[in-house]
Protein backbone atom coordinates (compact mmCIF):
# COMPACT_ATOMS: atom_id res chain seq x y z
CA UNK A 1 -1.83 15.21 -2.60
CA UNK A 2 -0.67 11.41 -1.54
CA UNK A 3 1.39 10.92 -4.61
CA UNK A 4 2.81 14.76 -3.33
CA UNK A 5 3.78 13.13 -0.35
CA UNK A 6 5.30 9.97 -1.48
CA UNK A 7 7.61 12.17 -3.34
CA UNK A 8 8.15 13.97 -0.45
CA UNK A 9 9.14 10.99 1.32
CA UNK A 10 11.05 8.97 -0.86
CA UNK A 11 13.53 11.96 -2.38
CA UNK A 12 15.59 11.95 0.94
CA UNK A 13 16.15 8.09 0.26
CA UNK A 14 17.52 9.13 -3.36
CA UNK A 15 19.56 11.56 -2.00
CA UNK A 16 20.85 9.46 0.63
CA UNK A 17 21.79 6.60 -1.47
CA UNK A 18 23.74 8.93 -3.97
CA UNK A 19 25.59 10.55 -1.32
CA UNK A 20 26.69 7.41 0.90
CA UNK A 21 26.68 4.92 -2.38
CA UNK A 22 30.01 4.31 -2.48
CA UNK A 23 30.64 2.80 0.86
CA UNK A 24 27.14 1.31 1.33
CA UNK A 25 25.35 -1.72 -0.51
CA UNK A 26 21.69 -0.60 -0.92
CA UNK A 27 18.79 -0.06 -3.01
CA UNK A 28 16.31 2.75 -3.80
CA UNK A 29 13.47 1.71 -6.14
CA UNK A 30 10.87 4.52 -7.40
CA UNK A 31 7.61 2.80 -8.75
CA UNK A 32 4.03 2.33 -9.97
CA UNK A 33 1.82 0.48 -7.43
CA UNK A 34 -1.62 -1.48 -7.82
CA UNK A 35 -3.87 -2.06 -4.44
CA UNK A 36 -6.61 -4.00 -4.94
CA UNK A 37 -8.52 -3.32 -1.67
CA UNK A 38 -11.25 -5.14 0.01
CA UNK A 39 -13.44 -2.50 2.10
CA UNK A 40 -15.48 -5.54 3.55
CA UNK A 41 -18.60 -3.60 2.94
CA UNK A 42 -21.70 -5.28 2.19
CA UNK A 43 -22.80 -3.75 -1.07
CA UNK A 44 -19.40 -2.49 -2.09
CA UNK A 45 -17.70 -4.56 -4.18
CA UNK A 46 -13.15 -4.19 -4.37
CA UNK A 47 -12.21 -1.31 -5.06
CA UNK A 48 -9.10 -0.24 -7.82
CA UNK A 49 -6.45 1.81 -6.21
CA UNK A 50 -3.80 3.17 -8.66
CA UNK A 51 -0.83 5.25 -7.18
CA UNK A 52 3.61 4.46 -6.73
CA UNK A 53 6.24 5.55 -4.42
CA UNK A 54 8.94 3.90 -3.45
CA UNK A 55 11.31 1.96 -1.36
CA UNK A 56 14.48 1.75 0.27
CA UNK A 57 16.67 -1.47 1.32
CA UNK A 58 20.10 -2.11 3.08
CA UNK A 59 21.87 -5.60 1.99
CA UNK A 60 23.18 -7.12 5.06
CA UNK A 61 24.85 -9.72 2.14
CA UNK A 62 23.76 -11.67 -0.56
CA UNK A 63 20.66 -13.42 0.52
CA UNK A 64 19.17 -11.05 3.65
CA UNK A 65 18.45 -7.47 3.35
CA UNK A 66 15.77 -5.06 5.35
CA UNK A 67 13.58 -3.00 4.17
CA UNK A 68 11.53 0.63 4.06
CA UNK A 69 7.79 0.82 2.09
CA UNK A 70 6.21 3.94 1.24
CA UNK A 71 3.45 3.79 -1.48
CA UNK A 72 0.80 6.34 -2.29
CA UNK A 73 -2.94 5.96 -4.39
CA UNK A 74 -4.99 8.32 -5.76
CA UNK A 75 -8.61 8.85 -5.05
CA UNK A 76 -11.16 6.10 -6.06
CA UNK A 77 -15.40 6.57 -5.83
CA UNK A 78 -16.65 4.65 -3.14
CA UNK A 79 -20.44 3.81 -3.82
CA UNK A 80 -22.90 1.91 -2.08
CA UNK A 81 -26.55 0.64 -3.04
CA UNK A 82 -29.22 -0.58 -0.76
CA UNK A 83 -32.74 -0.94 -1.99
CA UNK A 84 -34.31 -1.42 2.03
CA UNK A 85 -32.79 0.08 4.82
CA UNK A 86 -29.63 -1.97 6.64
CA UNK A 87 -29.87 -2.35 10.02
CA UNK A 88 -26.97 -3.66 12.73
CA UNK A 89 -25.82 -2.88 15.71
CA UNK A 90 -23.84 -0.05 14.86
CA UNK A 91 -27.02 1.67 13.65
CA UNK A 92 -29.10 1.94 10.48
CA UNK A 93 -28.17 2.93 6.84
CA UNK A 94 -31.41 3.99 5.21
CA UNK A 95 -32.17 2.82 1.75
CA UNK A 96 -30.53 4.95 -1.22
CA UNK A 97 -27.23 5.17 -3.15
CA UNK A 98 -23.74 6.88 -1.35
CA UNK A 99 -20.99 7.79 -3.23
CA UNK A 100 -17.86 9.65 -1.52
CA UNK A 101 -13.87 9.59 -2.81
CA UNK A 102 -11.27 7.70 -0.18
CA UNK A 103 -7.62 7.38 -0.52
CA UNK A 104 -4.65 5.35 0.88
CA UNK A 105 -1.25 5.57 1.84
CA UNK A 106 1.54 2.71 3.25
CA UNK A 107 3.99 2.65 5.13
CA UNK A 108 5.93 -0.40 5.68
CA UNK A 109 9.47 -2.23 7.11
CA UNK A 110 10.78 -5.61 7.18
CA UNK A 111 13.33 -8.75 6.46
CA UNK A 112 13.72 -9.41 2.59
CA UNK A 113 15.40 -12.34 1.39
CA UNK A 114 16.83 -12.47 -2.22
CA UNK A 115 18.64 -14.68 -4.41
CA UNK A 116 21.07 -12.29 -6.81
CA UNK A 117 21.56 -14.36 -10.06
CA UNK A 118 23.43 -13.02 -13.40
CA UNK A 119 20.74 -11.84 -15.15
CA UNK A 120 18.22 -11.96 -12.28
CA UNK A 121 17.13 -11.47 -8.32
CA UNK A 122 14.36 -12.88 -7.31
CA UNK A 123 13.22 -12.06 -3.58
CA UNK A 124 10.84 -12.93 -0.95
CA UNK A 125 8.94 -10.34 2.41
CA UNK A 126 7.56 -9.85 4.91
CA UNK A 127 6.25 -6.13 5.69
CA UNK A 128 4.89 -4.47 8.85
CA UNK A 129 3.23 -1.08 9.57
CA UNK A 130 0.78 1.07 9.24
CA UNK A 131 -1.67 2.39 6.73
CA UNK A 132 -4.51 5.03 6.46
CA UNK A 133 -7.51 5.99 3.80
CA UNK A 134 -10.01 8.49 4.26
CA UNK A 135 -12.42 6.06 2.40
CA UNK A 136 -14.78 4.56 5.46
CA UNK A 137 -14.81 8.22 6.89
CA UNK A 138 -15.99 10.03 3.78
CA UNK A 139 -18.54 7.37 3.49
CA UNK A 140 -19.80 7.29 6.71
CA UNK A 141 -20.64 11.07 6.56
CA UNK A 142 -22.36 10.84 3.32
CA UNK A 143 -24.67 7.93 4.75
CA UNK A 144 -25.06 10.42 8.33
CA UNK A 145 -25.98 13.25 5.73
CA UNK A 146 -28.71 11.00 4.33
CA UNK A 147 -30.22 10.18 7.55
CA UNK A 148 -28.38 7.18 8.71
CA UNK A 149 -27.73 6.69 12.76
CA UNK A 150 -23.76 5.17 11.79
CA UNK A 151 -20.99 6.01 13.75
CA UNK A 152 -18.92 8.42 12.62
CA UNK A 153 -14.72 7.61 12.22
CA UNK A 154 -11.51 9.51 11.64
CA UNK A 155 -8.97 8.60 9.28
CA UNK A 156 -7.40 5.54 10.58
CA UNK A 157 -3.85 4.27 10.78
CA UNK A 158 -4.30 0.22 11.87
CA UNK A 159 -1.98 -2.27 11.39
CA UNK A 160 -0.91 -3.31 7.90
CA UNK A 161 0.85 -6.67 6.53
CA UNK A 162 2.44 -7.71 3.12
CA UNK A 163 3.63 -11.28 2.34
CA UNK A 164 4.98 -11.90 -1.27
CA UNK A 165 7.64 -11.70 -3.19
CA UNK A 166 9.32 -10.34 -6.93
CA UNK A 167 11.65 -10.47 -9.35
CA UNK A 168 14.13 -7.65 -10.61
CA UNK A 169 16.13 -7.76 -14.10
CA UNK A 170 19.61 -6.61 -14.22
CA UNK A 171 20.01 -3.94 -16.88
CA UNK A 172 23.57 -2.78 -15.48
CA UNK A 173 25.41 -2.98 -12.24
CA UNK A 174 23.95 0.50 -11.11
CA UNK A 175 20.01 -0.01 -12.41
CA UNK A 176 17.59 -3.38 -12.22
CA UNK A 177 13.85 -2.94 -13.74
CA UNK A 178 11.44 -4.39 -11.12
CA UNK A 179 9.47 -6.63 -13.60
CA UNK A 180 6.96 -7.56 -10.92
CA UNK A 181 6.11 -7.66 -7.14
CA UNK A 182 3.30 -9.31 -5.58
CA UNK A 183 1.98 -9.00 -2.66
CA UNK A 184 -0.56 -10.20 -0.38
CA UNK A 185 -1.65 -7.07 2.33
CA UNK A 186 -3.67 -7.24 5.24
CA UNK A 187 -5.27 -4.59 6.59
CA UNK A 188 -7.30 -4.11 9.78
CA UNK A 189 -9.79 -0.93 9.00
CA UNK A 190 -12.53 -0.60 11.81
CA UNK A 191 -15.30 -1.14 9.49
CA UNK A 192 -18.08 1.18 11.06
CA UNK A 193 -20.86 -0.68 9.15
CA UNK A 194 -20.35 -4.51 9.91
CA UNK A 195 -18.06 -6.27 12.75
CA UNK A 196 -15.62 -7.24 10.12
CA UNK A 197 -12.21 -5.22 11.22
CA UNK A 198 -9.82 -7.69 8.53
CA UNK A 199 -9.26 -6.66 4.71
CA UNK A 200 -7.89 -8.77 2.20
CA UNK A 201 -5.72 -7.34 -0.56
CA UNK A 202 -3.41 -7.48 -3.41
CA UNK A 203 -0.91 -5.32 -4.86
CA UNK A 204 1.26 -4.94 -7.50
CA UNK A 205 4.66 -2.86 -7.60
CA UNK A 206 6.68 -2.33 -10.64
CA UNK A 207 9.43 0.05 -11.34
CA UNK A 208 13.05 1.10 -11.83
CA UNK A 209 15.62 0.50 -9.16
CA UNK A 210 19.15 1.87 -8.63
CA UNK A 211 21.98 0.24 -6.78
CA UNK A 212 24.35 1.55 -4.95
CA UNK A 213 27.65 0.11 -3.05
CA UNK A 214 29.25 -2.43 -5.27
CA UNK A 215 28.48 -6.21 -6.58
CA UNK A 216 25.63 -7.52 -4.51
């Protein structure tokens, strides 16, 4: 269903590109993403998130462009383990073994700066938005249904950061292959186990992108 709606998002930037291509300088990128996400659970180590989407960016010029994030994973097991009961001020998990499915979708925008060599660009940014997963909320009820006193939560939507950077091959004047993006994301989850409301993650992005407008 997320990777559904990644599509869904990122075939009007496609279409747009194609259509106003020859008057605008921009990119649209379609890709496979990594998230390596941090719940900030105690008992729950990183979890794996594999998923892609895409991207579109407008080149003011050579070096500064902006840009639009929208990335999509697939569900991943979320399971915790406690052999005695855990008890904070949020309210008690008893001891046993949870196990629920979450997933996560991102939405981001922001400055990119790039450095268009012959063969090579290789670019540097900084993203802001939002994010959601399903993951604390699916858990939550599980521990509820087991006779934990938890809050319960939503799907959320916080804030969401990413800092890195990339590099993109040339393999014509129309078409680069994203060899590799990097980024670091924060996220800020409420956690409704622990007072910890920061997650730190990384993600990869790799993929095809298409250029339209002219030299860049």
């Amino acid at each position: 269903m997320i990777l559904r709606n990644v599509m869904f998002v990122c075939a009007p930037i496609v279409l747009a590109a194609t259509a106003f291509g020859q008057s605008e300088r921009f990119d649209a990128s379609a890709d496979y993403s990594y998230l390596r996400f941090n719940p900030s659970l105690t008992g729950l180590q990183t979890r794996s998130f594999n998923g892609g989407g895409g991207s579109f960016q407008f080149n003011f010029s050579k070096l500064l462009a902006i840009k639009a994030d929208f990335q999509g994973y697939g569900s991943t097991s979320w399971t915790v383990r406690y052999s005695t009961p855990i008890v904070t001020p949020k309210g008690t998990t008893p001891a046993g073994t949870y196990t629920s499915n979450g997933n996560q979708f991102t939405w981001m925008f922001g400055p990119v700066v790039r450095i268009p060599l012959k063969k090579v660009t290789p670019f540097g940014e900084v993203l802001f938005g939002g994010s959601n997963t399903n993951g604390y909320s699916t858990l939550s009820w599980e521990i509820v249904a087991g006779g934990g006193t938890i809050q319960l939560t939503g799907t959320q939507h916080p804030f969401t950061m990413a800092v890195g950077g990339g590099l993109d091959l040339h393999v014509s004047k129309v078409m680069a292959v994203r060899l590799g993006e990097v980024d670091y994301v924060l996220t800020r989850y409420t956690n409704p186990f622990t007072n910890t409301n920061n997650q730190n993650n990384f993600r990869y992005v790799g993929g095809v992108v298409f250029k339209f407008g002219g030299e860049q």
